[in-house]
N, C-alpha and C. Protein backbone atom coordinates (compact mmCIF):
# COMPACT_ATOMS: atom_id res chain seq x y z
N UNK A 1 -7.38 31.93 -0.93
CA UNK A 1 -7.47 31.56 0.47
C UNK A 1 -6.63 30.32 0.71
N UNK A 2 -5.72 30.17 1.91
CA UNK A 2 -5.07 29.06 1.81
C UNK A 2 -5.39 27.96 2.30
N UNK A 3 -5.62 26.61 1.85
CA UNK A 3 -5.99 25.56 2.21
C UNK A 3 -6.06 25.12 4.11
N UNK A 4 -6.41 24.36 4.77
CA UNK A 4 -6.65 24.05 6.13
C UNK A 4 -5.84 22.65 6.14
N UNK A 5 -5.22 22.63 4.92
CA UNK A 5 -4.85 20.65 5.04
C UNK A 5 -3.30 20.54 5.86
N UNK A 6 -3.56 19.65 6.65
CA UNK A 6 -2.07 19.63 7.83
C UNK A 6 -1.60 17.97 7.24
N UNK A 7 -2.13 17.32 6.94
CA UNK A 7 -1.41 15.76 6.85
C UNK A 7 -1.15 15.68 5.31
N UNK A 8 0.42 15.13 5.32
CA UNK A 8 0.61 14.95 2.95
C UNK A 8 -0.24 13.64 3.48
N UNK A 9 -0.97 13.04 3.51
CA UNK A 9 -1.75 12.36 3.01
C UNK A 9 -3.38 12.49 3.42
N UNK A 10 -4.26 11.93 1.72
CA UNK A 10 -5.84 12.17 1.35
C UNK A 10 -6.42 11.51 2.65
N UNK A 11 -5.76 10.48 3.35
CA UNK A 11 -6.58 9.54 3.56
C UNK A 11 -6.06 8.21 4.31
N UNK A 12 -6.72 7.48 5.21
CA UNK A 12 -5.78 6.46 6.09
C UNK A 12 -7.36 5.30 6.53
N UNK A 13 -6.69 3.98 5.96
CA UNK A 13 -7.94 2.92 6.00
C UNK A 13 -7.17 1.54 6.31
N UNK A 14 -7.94 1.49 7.35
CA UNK A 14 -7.66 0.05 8.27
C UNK A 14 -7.96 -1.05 7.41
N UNK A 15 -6.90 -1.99 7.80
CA UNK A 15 -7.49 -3.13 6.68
C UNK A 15 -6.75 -4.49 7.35
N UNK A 16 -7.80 -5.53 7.91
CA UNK A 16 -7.31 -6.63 8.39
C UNK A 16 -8.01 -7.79 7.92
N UNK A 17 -6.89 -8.78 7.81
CA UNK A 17 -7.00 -9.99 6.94
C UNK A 17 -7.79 -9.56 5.44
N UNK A 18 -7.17 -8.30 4.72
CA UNK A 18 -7.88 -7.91 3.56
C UNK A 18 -6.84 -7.66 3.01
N UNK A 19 -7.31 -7.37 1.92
CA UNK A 19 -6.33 -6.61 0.55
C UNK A 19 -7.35 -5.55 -0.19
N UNK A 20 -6.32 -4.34 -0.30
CA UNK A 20 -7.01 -2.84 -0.83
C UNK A 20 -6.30 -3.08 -2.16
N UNK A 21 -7.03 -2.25 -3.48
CA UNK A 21 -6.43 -2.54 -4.41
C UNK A 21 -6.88 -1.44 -5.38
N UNK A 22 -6.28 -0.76 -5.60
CA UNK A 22 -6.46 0.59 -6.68
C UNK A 22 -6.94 0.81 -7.80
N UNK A 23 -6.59 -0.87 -8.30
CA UNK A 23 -6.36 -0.63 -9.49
C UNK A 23 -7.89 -0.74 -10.37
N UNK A 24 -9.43 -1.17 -9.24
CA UNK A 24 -10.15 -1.45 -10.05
C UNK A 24 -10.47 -2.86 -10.09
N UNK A 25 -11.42 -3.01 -11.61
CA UNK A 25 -12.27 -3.98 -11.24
C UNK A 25 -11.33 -4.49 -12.93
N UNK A 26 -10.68 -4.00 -13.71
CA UNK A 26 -9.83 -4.32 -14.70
C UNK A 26 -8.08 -4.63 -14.50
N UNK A 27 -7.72 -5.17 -14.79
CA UNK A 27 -6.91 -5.34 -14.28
C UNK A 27 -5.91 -6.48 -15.41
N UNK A 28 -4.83 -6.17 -15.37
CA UNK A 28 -4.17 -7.29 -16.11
C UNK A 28 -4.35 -7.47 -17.95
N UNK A 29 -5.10 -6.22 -18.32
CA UNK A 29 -5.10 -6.83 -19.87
C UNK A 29 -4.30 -6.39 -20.63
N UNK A 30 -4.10 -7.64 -21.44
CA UNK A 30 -2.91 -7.85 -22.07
C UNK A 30 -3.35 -7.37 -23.76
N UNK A 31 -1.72 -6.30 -24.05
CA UNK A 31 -1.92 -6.07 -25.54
C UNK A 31 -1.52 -6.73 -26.69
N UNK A 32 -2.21 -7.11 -27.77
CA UNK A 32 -1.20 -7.87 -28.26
C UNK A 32 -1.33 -7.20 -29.56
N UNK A 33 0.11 -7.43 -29.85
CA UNK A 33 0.78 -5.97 -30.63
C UNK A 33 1.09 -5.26 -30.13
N UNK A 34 2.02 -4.60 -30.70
CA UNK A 34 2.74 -3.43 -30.28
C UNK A 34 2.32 -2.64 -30.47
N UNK A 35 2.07 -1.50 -29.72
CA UNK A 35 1.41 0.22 -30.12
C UNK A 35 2.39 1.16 -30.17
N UNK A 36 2.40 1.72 -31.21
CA UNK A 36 2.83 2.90 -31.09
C UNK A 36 2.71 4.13 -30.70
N UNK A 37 3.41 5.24 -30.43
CA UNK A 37 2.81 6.41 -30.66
C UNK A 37 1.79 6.87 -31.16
N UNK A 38 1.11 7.23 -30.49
CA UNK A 38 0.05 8.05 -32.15
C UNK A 38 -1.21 6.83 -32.41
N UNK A 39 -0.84 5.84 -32.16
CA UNK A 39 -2.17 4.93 -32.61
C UNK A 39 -2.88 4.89 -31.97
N UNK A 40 -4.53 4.93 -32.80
CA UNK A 40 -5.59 5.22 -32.02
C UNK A 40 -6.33 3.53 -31.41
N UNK A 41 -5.72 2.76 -32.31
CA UNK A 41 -6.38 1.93 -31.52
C UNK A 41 -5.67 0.30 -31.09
N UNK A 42 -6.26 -0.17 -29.80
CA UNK A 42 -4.99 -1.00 -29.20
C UNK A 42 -6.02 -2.34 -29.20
N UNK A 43 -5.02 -3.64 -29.77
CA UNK A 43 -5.91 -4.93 -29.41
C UNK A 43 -5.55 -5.67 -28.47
N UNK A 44 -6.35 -6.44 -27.50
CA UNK A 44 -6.20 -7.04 -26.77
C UNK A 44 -5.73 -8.10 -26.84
N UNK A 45 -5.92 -9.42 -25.69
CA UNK A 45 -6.20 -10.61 -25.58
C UNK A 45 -7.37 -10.64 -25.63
N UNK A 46 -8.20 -11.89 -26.21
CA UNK A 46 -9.26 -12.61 -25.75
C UNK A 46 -10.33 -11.48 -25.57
N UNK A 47 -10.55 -11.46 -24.63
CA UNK A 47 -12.10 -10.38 -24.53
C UNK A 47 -11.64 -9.24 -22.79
N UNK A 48 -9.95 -8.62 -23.23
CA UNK A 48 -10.10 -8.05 -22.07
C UNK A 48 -10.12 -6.67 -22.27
N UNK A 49 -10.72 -6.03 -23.60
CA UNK A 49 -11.12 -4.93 -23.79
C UNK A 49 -12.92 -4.85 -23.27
N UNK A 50 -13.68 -5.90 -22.82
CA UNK A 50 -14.79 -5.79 -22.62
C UNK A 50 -14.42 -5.10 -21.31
N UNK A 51 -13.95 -5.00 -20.24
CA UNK A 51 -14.11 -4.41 -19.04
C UNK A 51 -13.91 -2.86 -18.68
N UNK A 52 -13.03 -1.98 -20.22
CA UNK A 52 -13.28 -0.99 -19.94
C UNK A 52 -14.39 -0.31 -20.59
N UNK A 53 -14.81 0.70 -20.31
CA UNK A 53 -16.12 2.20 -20.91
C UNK A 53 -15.46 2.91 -20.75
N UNK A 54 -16.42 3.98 -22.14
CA UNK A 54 -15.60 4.98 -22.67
C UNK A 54 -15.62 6.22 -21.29
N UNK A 55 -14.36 6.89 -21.63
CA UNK A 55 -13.94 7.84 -21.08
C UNK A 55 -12.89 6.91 -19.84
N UNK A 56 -12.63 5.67 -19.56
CA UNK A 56 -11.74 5.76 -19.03
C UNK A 56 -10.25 6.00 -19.53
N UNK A 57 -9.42 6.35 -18.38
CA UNK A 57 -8.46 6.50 -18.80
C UNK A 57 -7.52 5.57 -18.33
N UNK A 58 -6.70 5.20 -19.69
CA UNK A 58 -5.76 4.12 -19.12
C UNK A 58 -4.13 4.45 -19.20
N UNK A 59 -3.82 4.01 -18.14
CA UNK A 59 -2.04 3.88 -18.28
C UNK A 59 -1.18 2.60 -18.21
N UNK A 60 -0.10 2.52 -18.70
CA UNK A 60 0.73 1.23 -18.83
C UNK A 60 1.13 0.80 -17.78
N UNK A 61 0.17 -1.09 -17.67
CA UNK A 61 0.60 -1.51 -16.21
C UNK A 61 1.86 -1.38 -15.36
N UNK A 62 2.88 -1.49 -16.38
CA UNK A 62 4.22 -1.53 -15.86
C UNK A 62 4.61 -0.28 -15.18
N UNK A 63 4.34 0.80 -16.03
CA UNK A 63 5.61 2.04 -15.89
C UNK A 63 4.15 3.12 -14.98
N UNK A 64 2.78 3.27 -15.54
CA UNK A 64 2.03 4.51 -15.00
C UNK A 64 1.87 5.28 -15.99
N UNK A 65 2.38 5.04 -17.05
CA UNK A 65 3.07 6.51 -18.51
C UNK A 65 0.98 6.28 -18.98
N UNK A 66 1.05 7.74 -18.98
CA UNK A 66 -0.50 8.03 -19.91
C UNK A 66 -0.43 7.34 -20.72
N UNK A 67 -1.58 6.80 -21.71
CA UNK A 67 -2.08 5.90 -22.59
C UNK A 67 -2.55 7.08 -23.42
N UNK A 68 -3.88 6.81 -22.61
CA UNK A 68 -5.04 7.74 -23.61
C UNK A 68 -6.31 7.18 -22.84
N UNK A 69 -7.31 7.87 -23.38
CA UNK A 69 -9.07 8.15 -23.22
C UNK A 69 -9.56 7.03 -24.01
N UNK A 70 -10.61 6.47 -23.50
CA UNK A 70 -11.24 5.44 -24.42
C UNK A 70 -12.73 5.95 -24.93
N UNK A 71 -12.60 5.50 -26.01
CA UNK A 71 -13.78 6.38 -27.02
C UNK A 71 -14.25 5.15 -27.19
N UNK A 72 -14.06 3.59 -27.17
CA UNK A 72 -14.89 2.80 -27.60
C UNK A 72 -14.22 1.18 -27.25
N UNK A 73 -14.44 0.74 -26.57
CA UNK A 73 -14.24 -0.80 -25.97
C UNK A 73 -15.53 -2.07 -26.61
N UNK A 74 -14.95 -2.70 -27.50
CA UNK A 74 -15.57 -3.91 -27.54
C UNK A 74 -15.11 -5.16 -27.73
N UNK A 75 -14.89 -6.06 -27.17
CA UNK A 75 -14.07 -7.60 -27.27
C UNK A 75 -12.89 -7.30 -26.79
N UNK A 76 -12.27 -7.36 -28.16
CA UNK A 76 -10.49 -7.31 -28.22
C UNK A 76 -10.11 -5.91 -28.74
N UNK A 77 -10.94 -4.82 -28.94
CA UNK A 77 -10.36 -3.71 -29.45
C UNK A 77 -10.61 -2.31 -28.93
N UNK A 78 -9.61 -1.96 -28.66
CA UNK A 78 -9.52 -0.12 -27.87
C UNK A 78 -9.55 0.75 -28.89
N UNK A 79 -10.09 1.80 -29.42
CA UNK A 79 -9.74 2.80 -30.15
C UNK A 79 -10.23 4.00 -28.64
N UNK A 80 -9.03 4.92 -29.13
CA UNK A 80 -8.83 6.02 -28.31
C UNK A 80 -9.34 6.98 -28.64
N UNK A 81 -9.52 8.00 -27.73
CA UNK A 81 -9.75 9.69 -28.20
C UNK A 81 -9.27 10.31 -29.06
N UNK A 82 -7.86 9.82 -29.02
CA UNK A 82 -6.47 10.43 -29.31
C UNK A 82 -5.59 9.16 -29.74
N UNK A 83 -4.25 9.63 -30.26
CA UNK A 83 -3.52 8.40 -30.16
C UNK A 83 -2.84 8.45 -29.23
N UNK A 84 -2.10 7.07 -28.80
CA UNK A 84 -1.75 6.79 -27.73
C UNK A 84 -0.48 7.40 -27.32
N UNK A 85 -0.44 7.84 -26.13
CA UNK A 85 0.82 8.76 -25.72
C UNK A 85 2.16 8.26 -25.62
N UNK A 86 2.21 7.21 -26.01
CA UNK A 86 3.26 6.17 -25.47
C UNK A 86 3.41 4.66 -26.18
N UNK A 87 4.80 4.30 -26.75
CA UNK A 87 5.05 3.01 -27.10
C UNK A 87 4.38 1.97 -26.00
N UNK A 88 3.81 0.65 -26.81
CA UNK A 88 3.22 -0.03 -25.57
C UNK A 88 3.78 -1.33 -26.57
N UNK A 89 4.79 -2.06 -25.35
CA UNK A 89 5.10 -3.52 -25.79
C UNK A 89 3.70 -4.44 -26.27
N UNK A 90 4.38 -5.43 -26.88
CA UNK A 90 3.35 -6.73 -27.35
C UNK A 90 3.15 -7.41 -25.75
N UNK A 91 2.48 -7.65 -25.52
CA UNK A 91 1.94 -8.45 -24.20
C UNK A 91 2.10 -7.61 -23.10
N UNK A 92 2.41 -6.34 -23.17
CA UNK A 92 2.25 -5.22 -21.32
C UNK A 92 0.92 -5.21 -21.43
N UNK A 93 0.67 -5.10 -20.30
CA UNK A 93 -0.77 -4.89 -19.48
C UNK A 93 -0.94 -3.70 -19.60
N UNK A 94 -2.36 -3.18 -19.75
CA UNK A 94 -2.81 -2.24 -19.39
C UNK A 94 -3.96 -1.66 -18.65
N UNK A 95 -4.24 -0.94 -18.39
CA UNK A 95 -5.15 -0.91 -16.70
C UNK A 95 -5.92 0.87 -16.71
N UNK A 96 -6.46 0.81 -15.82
CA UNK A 96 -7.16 2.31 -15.87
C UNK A 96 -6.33 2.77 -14.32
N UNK A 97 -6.14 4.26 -14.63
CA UNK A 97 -5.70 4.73 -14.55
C UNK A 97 -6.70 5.02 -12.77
N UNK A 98 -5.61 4.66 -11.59
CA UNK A 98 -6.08 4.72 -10.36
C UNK A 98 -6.40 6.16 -9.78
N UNK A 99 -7.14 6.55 -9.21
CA UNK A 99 -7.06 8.03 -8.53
C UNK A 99 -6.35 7.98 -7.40
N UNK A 100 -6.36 7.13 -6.76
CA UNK A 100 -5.47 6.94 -5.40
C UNK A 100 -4.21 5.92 -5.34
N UNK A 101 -3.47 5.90 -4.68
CA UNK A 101 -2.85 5.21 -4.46
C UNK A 101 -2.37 5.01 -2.69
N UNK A 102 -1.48 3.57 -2.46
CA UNK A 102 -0.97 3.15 -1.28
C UNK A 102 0.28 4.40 -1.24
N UNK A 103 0.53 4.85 0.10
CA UNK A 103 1.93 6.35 -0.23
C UNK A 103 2.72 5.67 1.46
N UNK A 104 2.15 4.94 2.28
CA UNK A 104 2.59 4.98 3.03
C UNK A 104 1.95 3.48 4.01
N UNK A 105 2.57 2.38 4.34
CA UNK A 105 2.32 1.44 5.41
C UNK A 105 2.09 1.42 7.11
N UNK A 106 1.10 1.53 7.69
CA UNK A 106 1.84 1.38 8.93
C UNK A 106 1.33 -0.35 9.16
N UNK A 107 2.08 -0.86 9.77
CA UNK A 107 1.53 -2.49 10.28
C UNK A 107 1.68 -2.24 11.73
N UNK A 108 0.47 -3.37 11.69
CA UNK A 108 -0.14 -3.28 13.37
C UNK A 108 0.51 -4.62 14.03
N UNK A 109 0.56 -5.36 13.43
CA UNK A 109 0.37 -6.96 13.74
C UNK A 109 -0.69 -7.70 13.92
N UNK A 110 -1.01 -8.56 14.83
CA UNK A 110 -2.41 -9.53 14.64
C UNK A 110 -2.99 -9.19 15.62
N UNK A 111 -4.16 -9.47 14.85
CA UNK A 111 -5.60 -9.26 16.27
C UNK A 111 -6.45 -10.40 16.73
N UNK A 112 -5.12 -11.76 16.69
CA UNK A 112 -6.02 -13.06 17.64
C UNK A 112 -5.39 -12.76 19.08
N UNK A 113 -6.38 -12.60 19.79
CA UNK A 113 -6.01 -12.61 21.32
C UNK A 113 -4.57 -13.44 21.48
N UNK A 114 -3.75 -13.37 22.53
CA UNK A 114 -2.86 -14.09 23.21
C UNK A 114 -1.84 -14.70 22.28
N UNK A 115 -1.90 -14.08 21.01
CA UNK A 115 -1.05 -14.37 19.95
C UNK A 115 -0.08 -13.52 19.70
N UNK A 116 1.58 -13.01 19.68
CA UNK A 116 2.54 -12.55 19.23
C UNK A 116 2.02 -11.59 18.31
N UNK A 117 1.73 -10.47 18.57
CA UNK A 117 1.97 -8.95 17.55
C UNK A 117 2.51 -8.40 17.25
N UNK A 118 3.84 -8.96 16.78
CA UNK A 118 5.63 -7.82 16.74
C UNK A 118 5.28 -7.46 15.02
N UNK A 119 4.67 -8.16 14.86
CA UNK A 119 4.92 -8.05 13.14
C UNK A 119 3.86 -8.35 12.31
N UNK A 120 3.73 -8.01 10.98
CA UNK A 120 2.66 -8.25 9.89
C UNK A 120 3.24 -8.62 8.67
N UNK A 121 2.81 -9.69 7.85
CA UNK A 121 3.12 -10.21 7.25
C UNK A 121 2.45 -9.40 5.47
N UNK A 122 2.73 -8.83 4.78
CA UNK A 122 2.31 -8.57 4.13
C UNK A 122 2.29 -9.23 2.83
N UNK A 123 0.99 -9.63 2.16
CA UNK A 123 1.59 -11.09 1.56
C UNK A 123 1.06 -10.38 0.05
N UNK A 124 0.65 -9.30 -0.54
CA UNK A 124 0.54 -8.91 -1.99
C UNK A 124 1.17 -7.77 -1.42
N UNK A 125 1.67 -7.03 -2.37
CA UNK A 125 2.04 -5.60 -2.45
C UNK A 125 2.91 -5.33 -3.87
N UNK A 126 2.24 -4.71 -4.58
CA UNK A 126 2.08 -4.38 -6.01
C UNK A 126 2.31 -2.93 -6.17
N UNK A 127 3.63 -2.26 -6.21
CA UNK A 127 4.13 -0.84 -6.56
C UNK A 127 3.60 -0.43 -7.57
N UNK A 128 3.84 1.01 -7.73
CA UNK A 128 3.01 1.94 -9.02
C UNK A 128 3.85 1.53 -10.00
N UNK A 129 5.35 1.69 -9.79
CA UNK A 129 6.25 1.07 -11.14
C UNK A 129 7.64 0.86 -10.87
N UNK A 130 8.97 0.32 -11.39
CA UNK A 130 9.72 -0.49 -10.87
C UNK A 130 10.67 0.35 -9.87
N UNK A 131 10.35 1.61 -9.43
CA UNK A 131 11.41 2.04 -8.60
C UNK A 131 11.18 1.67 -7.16
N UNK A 132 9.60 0.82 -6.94
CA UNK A 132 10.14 0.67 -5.16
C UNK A 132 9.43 -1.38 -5.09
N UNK A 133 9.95 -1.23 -4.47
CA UNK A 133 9.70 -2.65 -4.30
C UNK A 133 8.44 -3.02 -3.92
N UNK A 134 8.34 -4.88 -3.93
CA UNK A 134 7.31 -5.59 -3.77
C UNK A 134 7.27 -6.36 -4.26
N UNK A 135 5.58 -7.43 -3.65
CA UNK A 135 5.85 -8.67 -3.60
C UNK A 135 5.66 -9.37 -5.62
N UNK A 136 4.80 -8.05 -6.04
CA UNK A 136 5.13 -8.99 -7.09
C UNK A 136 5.53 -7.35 -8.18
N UNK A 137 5.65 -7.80 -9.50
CA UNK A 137 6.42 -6.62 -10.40
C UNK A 137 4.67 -5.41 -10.52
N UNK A 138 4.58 -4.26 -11.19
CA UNK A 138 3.42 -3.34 -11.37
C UNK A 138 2.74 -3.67 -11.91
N UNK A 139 2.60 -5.09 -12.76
CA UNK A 139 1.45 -5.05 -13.45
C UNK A 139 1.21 -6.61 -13.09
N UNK A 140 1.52 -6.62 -11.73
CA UNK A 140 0.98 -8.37 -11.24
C UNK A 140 1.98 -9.37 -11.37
N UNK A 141 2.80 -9.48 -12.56
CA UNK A 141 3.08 -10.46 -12.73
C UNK A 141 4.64 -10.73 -11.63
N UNK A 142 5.26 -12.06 -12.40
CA UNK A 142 6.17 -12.38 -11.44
C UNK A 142 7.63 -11.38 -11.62
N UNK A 143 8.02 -11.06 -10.68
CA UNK A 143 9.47 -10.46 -10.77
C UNK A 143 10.31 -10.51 -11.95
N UNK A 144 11.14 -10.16 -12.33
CA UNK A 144 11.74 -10.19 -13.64
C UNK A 144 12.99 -8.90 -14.23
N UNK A 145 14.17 -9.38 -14.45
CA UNK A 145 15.02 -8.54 -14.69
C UNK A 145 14.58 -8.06 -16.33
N UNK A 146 14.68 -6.68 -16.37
CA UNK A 146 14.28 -6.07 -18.34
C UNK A 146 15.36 -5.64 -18.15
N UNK A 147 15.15 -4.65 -19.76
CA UNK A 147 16.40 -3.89 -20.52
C UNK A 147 16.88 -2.90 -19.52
N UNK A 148 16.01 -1.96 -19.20
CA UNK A 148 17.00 -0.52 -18.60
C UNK A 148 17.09 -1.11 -17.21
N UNK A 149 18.46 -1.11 -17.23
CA UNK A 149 19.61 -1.86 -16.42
C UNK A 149 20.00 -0.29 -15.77
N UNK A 150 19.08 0.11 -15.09
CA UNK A 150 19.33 1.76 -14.33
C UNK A 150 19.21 1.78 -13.25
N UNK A 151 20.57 1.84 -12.58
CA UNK A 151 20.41 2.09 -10.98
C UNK A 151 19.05 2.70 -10.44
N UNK A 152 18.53 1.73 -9.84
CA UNK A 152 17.04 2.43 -8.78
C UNK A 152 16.84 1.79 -7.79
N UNK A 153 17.64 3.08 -6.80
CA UNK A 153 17.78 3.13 -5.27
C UNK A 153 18.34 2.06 -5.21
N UNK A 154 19.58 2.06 -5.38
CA UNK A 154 20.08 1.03 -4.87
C UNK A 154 20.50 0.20 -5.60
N UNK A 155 19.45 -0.26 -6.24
CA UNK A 155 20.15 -1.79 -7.05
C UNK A 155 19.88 -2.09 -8.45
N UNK A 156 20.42 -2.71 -9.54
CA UNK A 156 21.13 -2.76 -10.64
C UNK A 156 19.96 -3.28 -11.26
N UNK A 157 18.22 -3.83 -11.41
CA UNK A 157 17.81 -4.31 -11.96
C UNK A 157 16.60 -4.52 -10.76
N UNK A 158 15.10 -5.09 -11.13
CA UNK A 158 14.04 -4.72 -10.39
C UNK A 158 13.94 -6.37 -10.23
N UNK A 159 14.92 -7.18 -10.03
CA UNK A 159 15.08 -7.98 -9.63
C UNK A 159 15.14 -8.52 -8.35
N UNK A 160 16.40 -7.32 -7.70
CA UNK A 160 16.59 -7.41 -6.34
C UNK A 160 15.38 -6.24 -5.70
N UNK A 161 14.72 -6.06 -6.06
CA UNK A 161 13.35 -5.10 -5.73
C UNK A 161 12.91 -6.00 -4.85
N UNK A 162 12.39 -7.39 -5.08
CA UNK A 162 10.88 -7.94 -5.00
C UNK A 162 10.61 -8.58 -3.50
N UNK A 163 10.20 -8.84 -2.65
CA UNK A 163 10.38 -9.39 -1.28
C UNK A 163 9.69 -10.51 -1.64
N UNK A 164 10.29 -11.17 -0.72
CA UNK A 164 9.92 -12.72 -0.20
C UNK A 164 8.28 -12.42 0.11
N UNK A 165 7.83 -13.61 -0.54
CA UNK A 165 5.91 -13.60 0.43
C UNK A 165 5.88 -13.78 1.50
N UNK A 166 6.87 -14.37 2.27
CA UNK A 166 7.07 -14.38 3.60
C UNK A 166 7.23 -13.03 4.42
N UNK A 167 7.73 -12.30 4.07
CA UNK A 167 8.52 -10.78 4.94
C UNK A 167 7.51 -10.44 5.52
N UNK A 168 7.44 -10.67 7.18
CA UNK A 168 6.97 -9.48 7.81
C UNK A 168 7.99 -7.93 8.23
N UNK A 169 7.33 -7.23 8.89
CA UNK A 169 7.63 -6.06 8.98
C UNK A 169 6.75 -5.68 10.41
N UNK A 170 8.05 -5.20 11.12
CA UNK A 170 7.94 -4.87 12.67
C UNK A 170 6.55 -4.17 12.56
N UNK A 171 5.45 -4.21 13.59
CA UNK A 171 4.37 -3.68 14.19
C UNK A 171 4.98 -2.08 14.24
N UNK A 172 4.10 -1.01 14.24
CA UNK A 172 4.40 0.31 14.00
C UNK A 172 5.16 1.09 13.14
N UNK A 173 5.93 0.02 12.71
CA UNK A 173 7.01 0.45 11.60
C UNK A 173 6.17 1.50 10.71
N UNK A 174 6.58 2.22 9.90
CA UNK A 174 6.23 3.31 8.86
C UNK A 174 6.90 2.83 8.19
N UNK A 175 6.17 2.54 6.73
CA UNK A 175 7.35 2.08 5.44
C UNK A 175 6.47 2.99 4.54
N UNK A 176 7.47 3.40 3.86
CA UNK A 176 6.42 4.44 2.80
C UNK A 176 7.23 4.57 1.73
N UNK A 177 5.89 4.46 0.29
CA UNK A 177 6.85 4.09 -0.82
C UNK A 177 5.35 4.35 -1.62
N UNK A 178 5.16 3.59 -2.83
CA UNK A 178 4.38 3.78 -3.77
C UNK A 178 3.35 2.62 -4.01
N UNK A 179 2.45 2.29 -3.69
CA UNK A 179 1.61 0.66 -4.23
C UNK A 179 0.68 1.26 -4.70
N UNK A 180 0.11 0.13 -5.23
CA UNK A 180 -1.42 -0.19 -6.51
C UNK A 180 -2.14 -1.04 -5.31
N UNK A 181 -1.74 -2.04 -4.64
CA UNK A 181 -2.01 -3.00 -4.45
C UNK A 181 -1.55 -3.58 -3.04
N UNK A 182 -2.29 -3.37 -1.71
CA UNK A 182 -1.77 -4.03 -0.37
C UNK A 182 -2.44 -5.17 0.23
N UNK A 183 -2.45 -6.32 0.37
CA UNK A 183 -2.95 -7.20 1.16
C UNK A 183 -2.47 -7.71 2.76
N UNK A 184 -2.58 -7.82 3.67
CA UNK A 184 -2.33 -8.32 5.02
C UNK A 184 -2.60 -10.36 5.39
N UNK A 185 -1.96 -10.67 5.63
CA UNK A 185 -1.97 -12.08 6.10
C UNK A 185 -3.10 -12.79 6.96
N UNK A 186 -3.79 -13.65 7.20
CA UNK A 186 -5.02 -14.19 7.98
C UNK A 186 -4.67 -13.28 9.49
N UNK A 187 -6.04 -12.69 9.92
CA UNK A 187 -5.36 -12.51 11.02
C UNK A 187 -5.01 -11.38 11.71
N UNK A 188 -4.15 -10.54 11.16
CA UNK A 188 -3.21 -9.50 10.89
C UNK A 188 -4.25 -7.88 10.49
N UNK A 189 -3.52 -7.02 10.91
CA UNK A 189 -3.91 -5.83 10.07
C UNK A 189 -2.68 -4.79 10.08
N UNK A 190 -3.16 -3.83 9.23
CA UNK A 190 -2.32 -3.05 8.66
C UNK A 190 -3.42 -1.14 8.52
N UNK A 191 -2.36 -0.11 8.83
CA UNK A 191 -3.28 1.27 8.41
C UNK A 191 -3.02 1.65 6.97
N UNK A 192 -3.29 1.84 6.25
CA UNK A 192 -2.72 2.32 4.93
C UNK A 192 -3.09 3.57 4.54
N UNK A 193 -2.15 4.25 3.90
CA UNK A 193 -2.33 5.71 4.02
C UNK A 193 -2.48 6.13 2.19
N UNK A 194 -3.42 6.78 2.09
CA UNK A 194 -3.82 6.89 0.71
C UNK A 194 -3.37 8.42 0.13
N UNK A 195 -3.29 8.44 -1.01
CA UNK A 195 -3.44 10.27 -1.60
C UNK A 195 -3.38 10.02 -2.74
N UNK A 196 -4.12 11.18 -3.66
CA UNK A 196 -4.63 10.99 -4.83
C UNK A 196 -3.04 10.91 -5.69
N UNK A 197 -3.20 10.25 -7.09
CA UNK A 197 -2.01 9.69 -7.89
C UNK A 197 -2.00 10.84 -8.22
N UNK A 198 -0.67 11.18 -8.98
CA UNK A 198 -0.30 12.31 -9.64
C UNK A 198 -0.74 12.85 -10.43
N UNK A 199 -1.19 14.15 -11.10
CA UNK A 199 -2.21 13.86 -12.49
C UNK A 199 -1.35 14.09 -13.45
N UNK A 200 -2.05 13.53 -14.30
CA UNK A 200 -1.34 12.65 -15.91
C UNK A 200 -2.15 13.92 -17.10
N UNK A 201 -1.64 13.79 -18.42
CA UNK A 201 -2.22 15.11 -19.61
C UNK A 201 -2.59 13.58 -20.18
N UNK A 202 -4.07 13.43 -20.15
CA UNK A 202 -4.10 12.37 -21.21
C UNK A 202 -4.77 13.03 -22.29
């Protein structure tokens, strides 16, 4: 029977003087050591394996690339279901794996009476991974040119990606692209348009 669904997107949520955020209540932990392929189990920093339970699934803050299933979180140490699907640098973040994501912006502008509404200031915005821009790189941290030096859209390095914390963006505008992560300025609101992330073989 064929589906009734008319809009590509799950879902659309108002959000003023807030920030929506995908990624969870984990966020930011750092590996230390390098993982390989195939290894079942990943160490942290400090104690930021305490925030996941088993059966989540995690992917690499940076890129989105499957990880693996967690069979057992305590302190500083991940062992997986499986081994891990993917090389994972010494210090990348890693994160659980979002069901939704940001697919599309609309900005409203501000909702103080008698105040200028041309524009919204969007002051976090955190992409799924380095092909679309924002305010800071996919796994939080600050902007930063790496190795694969591969034309994406446009430009030579995820350098010239990143916007100013300042940038607003015209009222009604439609900007649509990929985030983890949207926040709006004091004040201000924004519609954000949601749909479930792609699914992953973990």
């Amino acid at each position: 029977m064929p589906g009734i669904k008319t809009s590509i997107y799950d879902g659309a949520i108002l959000i003023t003087n807030d920030q929506i955020d995908f990624r969870g209540s984990v966020v930011g932990a750092l590996v230390n050591g390098a993982v390989a392929t195939g290894d079942k189990t990943i160490v942290t920093d400090g104690t930021d394996s305490a925030g996941f339970s088993v059966g989540d699934k995690l992917i690499n803050g940076m890129n989105g690339r499957a990880v693996g299933i967690v069979q057992t979180a305590v302190t500083n140490l991940i062992t997986l279901e499986k081994g891990s699907l993917c090389n994972i640098e010494d210090n990348a973040t890693i994160e659980i794996a979002p069901k939704f994501e940001c697919v599309a912006i609309m900005p409203l502008g501000k909702t103080v009476t008698n105040v200028n509404n041309s524009s919204t200031e969007l002051t976090v915005l955190i992409p799924t991974d380095r092909n679309w821009f924002g305010t800071l790189a996919p796994n939080g941290a600050a902007w930063a040119t790496h190795d694969d030096m591969v034309t994406r859209f446009g430009t030579s390095d995820e350098g010239s990606n990143a916007l100013a914390a300042s940038y607003c963006f015209p009222s009604g505008t439609l900007i649509e692209g990929r985030w983890k992560a949207v926040a709006v300025s004091s004040g201000e609101s924004a519609i954000i348009y949601v749909k479930a992330s792609p699914s992953q073989t973990f």
